[in-house]
N, C-alpha and C. Protein backbone atom coordinates (compact mmCIF):
# COMPACT_ATOMS: atom_id res chain seq x y z
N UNK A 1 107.13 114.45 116.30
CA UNK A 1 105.89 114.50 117.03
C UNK A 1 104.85 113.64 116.32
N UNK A 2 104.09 112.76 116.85
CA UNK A 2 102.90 112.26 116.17
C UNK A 2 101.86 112.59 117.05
N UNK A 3 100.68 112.37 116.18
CA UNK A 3 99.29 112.90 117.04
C UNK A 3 98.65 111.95 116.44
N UNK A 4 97.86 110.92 117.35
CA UNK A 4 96.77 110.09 117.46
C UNK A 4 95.44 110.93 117.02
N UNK A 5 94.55 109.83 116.13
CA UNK A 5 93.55 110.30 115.32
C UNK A 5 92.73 109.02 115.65
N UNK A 6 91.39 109.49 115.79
CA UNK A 6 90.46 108.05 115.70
C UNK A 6 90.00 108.45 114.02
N UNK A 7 89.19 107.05 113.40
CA UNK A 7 88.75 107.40 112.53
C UNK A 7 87.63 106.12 112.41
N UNK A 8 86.84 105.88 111.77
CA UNK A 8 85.94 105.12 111.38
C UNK A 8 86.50 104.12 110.25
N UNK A 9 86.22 102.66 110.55
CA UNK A 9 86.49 101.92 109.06
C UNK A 9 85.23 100.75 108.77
N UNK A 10 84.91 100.36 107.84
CA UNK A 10 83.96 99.44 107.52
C UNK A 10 84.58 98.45 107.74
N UNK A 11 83.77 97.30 107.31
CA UNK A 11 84.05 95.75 107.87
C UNK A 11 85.52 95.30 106.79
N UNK A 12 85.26 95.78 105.91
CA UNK A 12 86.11 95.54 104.08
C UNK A 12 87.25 96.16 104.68
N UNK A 13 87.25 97.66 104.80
CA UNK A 13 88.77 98.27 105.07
C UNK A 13 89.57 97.72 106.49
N UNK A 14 88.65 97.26 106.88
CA UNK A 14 89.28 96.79 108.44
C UNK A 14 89.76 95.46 108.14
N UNK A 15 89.62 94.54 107.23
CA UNK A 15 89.96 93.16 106.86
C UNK A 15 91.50 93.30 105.92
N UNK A 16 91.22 94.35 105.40
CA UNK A 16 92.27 94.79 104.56
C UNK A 16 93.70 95.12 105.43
N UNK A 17 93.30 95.75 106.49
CA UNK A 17 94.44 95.94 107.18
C UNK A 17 95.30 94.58 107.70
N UNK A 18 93.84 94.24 108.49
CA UNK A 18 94.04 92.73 109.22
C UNK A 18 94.80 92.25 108.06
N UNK A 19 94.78 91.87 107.07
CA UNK A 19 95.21 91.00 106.27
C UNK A 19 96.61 91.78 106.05
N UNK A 20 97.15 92.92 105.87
CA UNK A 20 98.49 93.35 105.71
C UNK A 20 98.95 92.64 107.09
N UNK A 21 98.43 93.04 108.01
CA UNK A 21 99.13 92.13 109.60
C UNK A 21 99.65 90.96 109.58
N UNK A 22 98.67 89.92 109.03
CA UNK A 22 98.58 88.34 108.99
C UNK A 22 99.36 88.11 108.11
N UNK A 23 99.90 88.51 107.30
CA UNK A 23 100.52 88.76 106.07
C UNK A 23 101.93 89.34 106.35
N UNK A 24 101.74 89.57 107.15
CA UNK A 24 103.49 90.25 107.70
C UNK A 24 104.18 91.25 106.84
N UNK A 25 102.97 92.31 106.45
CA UNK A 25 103.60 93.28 105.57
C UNK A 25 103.51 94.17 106.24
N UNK A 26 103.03 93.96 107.77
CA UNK A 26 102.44 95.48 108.28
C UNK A 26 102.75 94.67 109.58
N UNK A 27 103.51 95.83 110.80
CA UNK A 27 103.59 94.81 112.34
C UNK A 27 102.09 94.84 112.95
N UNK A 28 101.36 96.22 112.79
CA UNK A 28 99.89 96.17 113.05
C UNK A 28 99.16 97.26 112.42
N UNK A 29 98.16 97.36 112.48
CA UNK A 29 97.15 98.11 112.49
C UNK A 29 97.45 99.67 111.66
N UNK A 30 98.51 99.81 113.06
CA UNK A 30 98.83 101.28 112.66
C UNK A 30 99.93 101.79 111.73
N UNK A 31 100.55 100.19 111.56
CA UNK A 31 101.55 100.60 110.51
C UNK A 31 101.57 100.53 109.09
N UNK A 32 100.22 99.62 109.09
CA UNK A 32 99.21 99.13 107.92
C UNK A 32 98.80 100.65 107.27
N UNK A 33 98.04 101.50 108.23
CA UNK A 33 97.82 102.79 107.72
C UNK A 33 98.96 103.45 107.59
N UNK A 34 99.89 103.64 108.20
CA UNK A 34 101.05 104.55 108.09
C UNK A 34 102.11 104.30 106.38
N UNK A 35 101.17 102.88 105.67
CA UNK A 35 102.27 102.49 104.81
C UNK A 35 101.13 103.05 103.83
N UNK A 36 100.11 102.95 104.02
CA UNK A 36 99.41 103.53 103.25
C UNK A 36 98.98 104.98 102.70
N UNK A 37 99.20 105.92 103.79
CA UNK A 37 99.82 107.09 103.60
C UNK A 37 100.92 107.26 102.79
N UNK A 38 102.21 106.61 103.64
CA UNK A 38 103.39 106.80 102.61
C UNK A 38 103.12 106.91 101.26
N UNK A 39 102.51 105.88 100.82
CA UNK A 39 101.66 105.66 99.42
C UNK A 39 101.10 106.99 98.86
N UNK A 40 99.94 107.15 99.67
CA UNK A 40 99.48 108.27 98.92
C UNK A 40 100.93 109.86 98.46
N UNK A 41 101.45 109.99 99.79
CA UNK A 41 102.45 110.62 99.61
C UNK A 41 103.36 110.71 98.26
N UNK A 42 103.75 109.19 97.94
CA UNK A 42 104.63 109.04 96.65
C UNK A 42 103.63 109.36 95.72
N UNK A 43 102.50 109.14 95.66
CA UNK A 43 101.89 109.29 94.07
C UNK A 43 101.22 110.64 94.41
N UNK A 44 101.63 111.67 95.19
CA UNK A 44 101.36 112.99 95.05
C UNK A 44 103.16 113.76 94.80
N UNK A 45 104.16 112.81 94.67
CA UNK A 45 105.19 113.40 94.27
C UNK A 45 105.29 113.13 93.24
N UNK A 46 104.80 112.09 92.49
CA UNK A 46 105.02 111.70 91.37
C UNK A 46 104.04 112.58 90.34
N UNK A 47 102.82 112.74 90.66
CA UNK A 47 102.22 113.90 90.38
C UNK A 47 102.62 114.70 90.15
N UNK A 48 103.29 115.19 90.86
CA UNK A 48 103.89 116.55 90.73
C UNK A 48 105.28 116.58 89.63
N UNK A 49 105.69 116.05 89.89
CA UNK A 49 107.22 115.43 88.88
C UNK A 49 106.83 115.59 87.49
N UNK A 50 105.78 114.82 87.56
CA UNK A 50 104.97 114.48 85.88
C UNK A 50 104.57 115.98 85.56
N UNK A 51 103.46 116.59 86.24
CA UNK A 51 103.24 117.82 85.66
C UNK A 51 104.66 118.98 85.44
N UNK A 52 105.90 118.41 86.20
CA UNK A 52 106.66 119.48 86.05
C UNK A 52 107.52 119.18 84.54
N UNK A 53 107.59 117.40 84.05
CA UNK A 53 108.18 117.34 82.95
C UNK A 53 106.87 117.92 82.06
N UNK A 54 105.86 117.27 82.18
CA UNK A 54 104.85 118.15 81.04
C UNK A 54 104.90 119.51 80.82
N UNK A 55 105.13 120.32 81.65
CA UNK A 55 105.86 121.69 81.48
C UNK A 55 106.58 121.88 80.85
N UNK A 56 107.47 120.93 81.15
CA UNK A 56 108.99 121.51 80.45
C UNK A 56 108.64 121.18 78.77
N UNK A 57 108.09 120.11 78.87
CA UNK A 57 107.67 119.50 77.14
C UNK A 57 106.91 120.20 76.66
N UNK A 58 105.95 120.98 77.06
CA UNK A 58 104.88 122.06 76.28
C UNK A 58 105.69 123.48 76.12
N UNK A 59 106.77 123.44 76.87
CA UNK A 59 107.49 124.28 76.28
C UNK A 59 108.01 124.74 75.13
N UNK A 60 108.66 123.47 75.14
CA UNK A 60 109.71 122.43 74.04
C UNK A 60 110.90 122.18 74.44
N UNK A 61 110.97 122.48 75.48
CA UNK A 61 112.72 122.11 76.29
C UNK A 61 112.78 120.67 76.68
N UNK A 62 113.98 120.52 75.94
CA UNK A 62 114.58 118.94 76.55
C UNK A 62 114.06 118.66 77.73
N UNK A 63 113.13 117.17 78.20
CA UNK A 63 113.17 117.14 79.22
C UNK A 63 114.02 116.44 79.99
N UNK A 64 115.12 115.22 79.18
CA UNK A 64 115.96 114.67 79.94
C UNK A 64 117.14 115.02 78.75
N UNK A 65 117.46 116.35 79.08
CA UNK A 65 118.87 116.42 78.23
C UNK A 65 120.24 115.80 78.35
N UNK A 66 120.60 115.67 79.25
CA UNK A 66 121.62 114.15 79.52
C UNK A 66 121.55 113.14 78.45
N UNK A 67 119.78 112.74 78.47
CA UNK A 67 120.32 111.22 77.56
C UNK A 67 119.99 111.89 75.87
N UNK A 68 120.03 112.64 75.23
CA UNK A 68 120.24 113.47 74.39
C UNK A 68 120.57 113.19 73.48
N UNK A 69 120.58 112.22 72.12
CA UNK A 69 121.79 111.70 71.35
C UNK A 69 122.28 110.33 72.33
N UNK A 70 121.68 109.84 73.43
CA UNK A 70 121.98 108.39 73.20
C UNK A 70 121.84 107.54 72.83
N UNK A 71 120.65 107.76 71.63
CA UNK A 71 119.82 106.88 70.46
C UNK A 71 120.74 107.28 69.20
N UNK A 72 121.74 107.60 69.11
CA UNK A 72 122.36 108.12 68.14
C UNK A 72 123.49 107.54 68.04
N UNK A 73 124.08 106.84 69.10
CA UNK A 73 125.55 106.31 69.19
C UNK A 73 125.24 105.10 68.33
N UNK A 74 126.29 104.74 68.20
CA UNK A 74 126.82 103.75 66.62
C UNK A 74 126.26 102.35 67.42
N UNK A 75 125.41 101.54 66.93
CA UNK A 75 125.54 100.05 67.59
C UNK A 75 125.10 98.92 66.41
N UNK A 76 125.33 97.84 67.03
CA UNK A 76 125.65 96.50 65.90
C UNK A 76 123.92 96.38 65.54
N UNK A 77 124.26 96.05 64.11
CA UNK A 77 122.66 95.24 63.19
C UNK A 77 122.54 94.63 64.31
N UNK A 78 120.90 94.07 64.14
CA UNK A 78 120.22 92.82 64.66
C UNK A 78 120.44 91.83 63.98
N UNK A 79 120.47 91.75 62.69
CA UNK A 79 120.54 90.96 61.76
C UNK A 79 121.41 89.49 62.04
């Protein structure tokens, strides 16, 4: 389902779009905003991700126990 929204934009944010258009990063207008959402979307998951490893680290629990001792395996001098 989508639901149409009007909204208000200044001369600046409205050029900005235009220019994702002209630019062929966006087919128009509305997909210009729709990518921009997406956006906000990822950096409210990533947000969230982050505060959940900071958790785990103020704990003191491993936060990527997998790679665990992979700084530990045997490898050649630089020298």
């Amino acid at each position: 389902m989508t639901t149409q929204i009007a909204i208000r934009l200044d001369d600046r944010e409205l050029a900005v779009l235009d220019a994702e258009v002209v630019e062929g990063r966006a087919a128009n207008r509305s997909e210009a905003v729709r990518q921009g959402i997406a956006r906000l979307l990822r950096d409210q998951r990533y947000r969230a991700e982050e505060a959940a490893l900071v958790e785990i680290a103020r704990r003191g629990e491993p936060v990527y126990p997998d790679l665990d001792g992979l700084l530990d395996l045997p490898h050649p001098s630089l020298d």
